[in-house]
PDB file of N, CA and C in Angstrom:
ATOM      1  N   UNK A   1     -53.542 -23.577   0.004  1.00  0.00           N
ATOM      2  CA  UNK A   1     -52.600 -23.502  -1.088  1.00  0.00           C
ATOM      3  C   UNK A   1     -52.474 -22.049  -1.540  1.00  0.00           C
ATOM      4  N   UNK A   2     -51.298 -21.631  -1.487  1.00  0.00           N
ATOM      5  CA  UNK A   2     -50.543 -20.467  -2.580  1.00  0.00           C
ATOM      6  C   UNK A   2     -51.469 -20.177  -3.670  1.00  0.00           C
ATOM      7  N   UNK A   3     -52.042 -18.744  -3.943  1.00  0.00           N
ATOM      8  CA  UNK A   3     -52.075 -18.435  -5.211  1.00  0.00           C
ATOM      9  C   UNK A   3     -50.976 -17.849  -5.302  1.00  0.00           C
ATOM     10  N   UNK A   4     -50.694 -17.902  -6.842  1.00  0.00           N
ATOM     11  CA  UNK A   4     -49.391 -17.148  -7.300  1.00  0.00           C
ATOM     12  C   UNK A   4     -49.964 -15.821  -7.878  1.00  0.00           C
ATOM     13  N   UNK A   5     -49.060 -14.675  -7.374  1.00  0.00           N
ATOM     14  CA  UNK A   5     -49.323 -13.756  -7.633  1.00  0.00           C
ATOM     15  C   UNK A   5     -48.113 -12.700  -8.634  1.00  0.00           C
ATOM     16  N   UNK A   6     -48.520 -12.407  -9.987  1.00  0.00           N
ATOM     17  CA  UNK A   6     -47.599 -11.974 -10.646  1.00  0.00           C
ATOM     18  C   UNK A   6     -46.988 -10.396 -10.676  1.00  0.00           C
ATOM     19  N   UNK A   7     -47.958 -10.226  -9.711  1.00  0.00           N
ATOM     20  CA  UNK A   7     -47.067  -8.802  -9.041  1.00  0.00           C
ATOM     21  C   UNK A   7     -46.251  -8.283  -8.065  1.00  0.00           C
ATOM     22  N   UNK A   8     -46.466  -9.418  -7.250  1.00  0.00           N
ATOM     23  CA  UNK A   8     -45.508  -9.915  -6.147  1.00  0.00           C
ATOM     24  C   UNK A   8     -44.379 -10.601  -6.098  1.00  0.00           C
ATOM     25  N   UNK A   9     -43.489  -9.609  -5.896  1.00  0.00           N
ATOM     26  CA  UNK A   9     -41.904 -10.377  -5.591  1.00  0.00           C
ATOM     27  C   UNK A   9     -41.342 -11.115  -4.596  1.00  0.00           C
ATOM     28  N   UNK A  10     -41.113 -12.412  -4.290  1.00  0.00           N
ATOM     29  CA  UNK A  10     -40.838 -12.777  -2.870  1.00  0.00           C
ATOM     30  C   UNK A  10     -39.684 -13.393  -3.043  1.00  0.00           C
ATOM     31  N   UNK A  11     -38.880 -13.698  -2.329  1.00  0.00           N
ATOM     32  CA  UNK A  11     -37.741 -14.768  -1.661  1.00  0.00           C
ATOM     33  C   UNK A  11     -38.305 -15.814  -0.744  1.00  0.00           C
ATOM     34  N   UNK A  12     -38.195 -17.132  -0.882  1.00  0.00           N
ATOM     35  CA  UNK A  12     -38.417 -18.644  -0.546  1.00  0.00           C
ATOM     36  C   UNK A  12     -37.590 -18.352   0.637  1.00  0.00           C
ATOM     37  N   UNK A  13     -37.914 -18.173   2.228  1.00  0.00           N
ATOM     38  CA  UNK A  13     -37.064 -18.184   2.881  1.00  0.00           C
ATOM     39  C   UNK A  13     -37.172 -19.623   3.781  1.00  0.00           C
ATOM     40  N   UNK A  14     -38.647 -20.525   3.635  1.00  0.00           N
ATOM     41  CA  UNK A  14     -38.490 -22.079   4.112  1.00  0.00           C
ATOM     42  C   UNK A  14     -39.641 -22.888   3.277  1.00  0.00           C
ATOM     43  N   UNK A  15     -39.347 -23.553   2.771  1.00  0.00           N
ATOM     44  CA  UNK A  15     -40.426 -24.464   2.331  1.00  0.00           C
ATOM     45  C   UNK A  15     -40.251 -25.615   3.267  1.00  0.00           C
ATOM     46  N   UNK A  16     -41.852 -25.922   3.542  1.00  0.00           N
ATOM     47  CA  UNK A  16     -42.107 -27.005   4.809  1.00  0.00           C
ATOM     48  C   UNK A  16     -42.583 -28.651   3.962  1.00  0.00           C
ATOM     49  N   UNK A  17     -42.465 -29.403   4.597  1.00  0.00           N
ATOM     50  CA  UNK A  17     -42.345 -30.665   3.677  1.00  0.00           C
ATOM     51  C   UNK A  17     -44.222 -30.873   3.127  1.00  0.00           C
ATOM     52  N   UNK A  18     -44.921 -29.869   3.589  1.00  0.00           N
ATOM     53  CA  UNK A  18     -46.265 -30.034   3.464  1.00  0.00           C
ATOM     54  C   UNK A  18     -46.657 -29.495   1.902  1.00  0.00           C
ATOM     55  N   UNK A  19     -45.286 -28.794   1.835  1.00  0.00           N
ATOM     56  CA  UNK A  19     -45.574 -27.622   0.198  1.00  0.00           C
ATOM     57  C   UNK A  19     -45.737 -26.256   0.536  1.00  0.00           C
ATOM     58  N   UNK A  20     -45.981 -25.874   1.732  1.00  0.00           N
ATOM     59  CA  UNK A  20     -46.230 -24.513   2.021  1.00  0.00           C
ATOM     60  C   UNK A  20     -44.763 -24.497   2.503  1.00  0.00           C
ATOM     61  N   UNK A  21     -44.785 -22.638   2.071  1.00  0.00           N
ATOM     62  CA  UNK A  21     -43.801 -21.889   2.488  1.00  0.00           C
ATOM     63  C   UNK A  21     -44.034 -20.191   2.950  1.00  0.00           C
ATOM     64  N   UNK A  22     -42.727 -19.972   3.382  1.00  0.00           N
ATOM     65  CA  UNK A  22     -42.528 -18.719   4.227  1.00  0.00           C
ATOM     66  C   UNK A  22     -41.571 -17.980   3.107  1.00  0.00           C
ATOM     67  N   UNK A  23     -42.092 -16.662   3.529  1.00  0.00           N
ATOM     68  CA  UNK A  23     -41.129 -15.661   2.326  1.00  0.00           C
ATOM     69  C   UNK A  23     -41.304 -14.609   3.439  1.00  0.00           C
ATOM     70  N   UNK A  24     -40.422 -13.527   2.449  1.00  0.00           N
ATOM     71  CA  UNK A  24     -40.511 -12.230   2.403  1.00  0.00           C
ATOM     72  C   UNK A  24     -40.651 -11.545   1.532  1.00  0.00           C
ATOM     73  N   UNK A  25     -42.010 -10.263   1.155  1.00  0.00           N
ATOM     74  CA  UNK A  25     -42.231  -9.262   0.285  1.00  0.00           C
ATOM     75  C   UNK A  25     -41.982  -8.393   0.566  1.00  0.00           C
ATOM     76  N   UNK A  26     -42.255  -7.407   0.004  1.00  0.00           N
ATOM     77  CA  UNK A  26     -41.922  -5.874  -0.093  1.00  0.00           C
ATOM     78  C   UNK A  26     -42.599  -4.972   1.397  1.00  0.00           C
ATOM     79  N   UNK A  27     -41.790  -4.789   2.538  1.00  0.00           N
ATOM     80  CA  UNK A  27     -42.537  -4.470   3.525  1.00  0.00           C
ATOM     81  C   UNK A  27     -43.474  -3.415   3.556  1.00  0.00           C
ATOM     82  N   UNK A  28     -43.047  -2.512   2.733  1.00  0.00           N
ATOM     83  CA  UNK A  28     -43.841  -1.540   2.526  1.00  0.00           C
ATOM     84  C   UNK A  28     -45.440  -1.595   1.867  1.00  0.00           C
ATOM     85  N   UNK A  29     -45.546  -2.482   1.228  1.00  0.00           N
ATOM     86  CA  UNK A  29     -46.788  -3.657   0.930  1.00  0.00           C
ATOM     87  C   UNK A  29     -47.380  -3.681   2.250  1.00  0.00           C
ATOM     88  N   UNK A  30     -46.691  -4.651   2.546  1.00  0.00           N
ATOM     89  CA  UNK A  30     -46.771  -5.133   3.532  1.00  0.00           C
ATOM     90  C   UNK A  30     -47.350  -4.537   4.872  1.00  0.00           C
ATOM     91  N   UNK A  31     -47.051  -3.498   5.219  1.00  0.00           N
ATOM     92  CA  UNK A  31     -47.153  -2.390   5.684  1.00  0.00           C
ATOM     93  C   UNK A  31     -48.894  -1.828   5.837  1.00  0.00           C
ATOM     94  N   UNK A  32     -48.583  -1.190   4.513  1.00  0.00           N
ATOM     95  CA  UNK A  32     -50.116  -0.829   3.347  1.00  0.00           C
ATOM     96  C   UNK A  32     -51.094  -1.580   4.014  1.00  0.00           C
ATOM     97  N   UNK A  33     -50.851  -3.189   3.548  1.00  0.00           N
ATOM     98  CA  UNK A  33     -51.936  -3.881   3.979  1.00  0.00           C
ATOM     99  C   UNK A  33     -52.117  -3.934   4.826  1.00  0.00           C
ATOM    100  N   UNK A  34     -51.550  -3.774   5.942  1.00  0.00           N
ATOM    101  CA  UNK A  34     -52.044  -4.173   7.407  1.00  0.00           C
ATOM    102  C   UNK A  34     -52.808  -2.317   8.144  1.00  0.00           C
ATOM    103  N   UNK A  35     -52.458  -1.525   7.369  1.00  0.00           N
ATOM    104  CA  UNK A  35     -52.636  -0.300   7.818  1.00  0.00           C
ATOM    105  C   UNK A  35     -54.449  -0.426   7.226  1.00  0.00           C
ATOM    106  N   UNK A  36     -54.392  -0.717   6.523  1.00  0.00           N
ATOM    107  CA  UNK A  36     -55.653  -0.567   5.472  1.00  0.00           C
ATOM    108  C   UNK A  36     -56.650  -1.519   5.972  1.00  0.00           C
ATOM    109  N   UNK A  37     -55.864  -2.280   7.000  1.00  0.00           N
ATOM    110  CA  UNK A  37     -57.047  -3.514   7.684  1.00  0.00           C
ATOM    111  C   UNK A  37     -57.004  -3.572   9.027  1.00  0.00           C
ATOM    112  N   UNK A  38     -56.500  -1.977   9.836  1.00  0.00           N
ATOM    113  CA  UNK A  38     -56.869  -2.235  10.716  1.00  0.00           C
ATOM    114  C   UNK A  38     -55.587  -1.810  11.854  1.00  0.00           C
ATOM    115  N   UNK A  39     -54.343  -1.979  11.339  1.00  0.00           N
ATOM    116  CA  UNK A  39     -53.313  -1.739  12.184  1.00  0.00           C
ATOM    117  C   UNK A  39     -52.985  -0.408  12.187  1.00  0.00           C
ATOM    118  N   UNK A  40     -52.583  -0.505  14.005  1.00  0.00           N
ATOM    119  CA  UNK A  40     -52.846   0.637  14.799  1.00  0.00           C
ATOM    120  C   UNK A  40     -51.356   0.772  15.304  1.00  0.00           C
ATOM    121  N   UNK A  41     -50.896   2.252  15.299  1.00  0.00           N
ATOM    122  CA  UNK A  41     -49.499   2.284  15.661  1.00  0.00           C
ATOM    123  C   UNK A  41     -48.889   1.364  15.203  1.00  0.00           C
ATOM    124  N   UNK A  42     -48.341   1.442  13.543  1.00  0.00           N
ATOM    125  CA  UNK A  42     -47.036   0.198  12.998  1.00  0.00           C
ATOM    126  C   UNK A  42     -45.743   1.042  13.237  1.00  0.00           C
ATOM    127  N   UNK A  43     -45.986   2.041  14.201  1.00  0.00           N
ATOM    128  CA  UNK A  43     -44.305   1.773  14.233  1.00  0.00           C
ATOM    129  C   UNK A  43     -43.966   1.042  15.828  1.00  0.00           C
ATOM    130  N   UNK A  44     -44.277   0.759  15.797  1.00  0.00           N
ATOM    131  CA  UNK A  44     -44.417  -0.318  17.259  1.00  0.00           C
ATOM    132  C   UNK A  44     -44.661  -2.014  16.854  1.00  0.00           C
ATOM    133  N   UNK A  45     -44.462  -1.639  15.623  1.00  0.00           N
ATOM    134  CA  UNK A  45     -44.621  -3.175  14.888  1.00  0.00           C
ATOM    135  C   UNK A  45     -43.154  -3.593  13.796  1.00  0.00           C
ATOM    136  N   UNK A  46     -42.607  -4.879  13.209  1.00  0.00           N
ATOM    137  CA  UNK A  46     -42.351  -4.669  12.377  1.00  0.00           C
ATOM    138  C   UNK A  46     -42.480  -6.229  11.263  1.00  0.00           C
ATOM    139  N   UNK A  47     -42.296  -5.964  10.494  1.00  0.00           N
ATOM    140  CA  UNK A  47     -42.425  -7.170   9.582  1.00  0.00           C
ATOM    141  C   UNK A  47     -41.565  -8.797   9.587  1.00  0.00           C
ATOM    142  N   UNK A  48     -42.167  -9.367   9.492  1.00  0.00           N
ATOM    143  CA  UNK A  48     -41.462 -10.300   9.991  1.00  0.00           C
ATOM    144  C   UNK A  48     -41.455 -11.639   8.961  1.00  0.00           C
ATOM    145  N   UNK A  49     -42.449 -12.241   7.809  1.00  0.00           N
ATOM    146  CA  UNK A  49     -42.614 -12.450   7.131  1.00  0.00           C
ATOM    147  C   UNK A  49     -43.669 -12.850   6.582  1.00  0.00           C
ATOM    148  N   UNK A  50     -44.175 -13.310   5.337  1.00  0.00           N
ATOM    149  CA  UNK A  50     -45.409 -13.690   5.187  1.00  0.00           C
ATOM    150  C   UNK A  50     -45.555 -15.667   4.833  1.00  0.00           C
ATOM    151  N   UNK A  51     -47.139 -16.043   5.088  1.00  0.00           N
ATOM    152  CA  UNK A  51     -46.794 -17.583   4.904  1.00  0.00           C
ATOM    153  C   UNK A  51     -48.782 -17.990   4.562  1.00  0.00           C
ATOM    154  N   UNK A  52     -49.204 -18.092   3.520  1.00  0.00           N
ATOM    155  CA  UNK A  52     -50.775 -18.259   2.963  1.00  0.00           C
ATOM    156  C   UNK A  52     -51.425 -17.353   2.891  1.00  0.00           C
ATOM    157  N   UNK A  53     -50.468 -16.536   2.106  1.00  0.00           N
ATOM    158  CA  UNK A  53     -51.485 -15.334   1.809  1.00  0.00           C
ATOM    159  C   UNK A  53     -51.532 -14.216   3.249  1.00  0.00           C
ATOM    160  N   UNK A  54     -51.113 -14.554   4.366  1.00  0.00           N
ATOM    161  CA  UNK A  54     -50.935 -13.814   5.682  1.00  0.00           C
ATOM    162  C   UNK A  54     -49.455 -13.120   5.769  1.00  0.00           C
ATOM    163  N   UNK A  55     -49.706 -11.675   6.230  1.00  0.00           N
ATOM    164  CA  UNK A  55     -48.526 -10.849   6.583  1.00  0.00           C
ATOM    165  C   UNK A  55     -48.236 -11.503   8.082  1.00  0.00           C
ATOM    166  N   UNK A  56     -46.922 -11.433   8.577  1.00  0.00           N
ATOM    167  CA  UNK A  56     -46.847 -11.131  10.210  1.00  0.00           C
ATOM    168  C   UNK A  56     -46.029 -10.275  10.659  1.00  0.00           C
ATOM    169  N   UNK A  57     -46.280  -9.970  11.917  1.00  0.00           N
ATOM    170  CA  UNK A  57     -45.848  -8.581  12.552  1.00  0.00           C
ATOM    171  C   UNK A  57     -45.277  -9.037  13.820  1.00  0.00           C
ATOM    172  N   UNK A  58     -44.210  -8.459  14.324  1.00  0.00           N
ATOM    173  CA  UNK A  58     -44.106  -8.627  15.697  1.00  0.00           C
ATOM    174  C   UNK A  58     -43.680  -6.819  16.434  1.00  0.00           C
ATOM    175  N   UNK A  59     -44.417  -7.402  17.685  1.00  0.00           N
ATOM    176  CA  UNK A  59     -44.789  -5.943  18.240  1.00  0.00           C
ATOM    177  C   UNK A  59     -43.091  -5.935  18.923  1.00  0.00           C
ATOM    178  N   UNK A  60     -42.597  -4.869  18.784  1.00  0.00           N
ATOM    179  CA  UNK A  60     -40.995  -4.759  19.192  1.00  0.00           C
ATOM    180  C   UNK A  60     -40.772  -4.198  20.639  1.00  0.00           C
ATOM    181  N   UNK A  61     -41.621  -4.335  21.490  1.00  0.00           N
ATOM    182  CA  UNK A  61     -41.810  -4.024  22.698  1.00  0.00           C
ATOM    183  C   UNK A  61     -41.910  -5.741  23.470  1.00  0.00           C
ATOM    184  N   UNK A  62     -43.428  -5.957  23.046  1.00  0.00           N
ATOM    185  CA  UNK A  62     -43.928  -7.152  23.868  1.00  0.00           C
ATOM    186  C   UNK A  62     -43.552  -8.729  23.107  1.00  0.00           C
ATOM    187  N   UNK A  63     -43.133  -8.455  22.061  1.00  0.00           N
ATOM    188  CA  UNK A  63     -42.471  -9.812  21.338  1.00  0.00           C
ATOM    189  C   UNK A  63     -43.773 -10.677  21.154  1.00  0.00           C
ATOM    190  N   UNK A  64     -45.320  -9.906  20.673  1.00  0.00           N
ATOM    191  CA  UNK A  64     -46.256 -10.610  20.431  1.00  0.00           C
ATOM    192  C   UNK A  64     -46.105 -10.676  18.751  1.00  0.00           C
ATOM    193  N   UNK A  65     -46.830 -11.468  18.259  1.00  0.00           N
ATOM    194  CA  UNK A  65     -47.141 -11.646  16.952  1.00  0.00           C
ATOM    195  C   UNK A  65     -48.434 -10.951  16.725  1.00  0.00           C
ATOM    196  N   UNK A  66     -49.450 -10.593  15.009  1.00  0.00           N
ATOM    197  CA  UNK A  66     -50.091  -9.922  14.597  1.00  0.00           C
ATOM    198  C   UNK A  66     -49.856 -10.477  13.327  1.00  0.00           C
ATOM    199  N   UNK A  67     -51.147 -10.717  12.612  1.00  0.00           N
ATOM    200  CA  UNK A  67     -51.833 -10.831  11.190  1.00  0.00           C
ATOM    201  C   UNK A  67     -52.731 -10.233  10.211  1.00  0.00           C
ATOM    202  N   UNK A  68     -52.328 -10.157   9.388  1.00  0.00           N
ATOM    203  CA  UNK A  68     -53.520  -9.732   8.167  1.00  0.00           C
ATOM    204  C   UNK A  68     -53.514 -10.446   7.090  1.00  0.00           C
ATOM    205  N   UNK A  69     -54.802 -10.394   6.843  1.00  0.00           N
ATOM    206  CA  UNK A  69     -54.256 -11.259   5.131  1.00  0.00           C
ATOM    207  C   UNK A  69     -53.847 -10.712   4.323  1.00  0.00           C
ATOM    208  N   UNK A  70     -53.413 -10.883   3.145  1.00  0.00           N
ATOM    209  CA  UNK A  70     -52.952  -9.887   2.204  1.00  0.00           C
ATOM    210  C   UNK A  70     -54.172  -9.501   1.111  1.00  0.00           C
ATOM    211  N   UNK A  71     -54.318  -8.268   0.069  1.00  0.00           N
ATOM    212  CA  UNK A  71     -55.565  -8.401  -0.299  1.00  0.00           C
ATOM    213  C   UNK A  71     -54.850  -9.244  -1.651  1.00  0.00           C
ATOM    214  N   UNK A  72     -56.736  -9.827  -2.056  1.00  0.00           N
ATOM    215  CA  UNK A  72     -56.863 -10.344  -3.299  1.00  0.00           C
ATOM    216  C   UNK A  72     -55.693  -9.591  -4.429  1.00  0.00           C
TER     217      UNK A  72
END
């Protein structure tokens, strides 16, 4: 389950019939966090959306996916 976070701005881009949903935040966040945990060469990456607290990335070469969580 979602914590709600009151500093975070998102757009509802699917809610799934389970209650969870998919958005998009501020990539540049977004970004931050994944740099700060680990990601290597993001410009070979780009944002794609977030869904439990997890960023995702897709590599714009190999069309793989990539995660981080977001922090507390």
């Amino acid at each position: 389950m979602r914590k709600e976070k009151k500093d975070i701005k998102f757009k509802t881009l699917v809610k799934f019939k389970d209650g969870s949903y998919m958005y998009h935040r501020d990539h540049i966040e977004a970004f931050n966090n994944a740099k700060s945990k680990g990601l290597k060469n993001p410009e070979d990456y780009m944002y794609m959306y977030s869904r439990d607290d997890t960023d995702y990335f897709k590599n714009i070469n190999f069309r793989n996916y990539i995660s981080f969580n977001q922090e507390e």
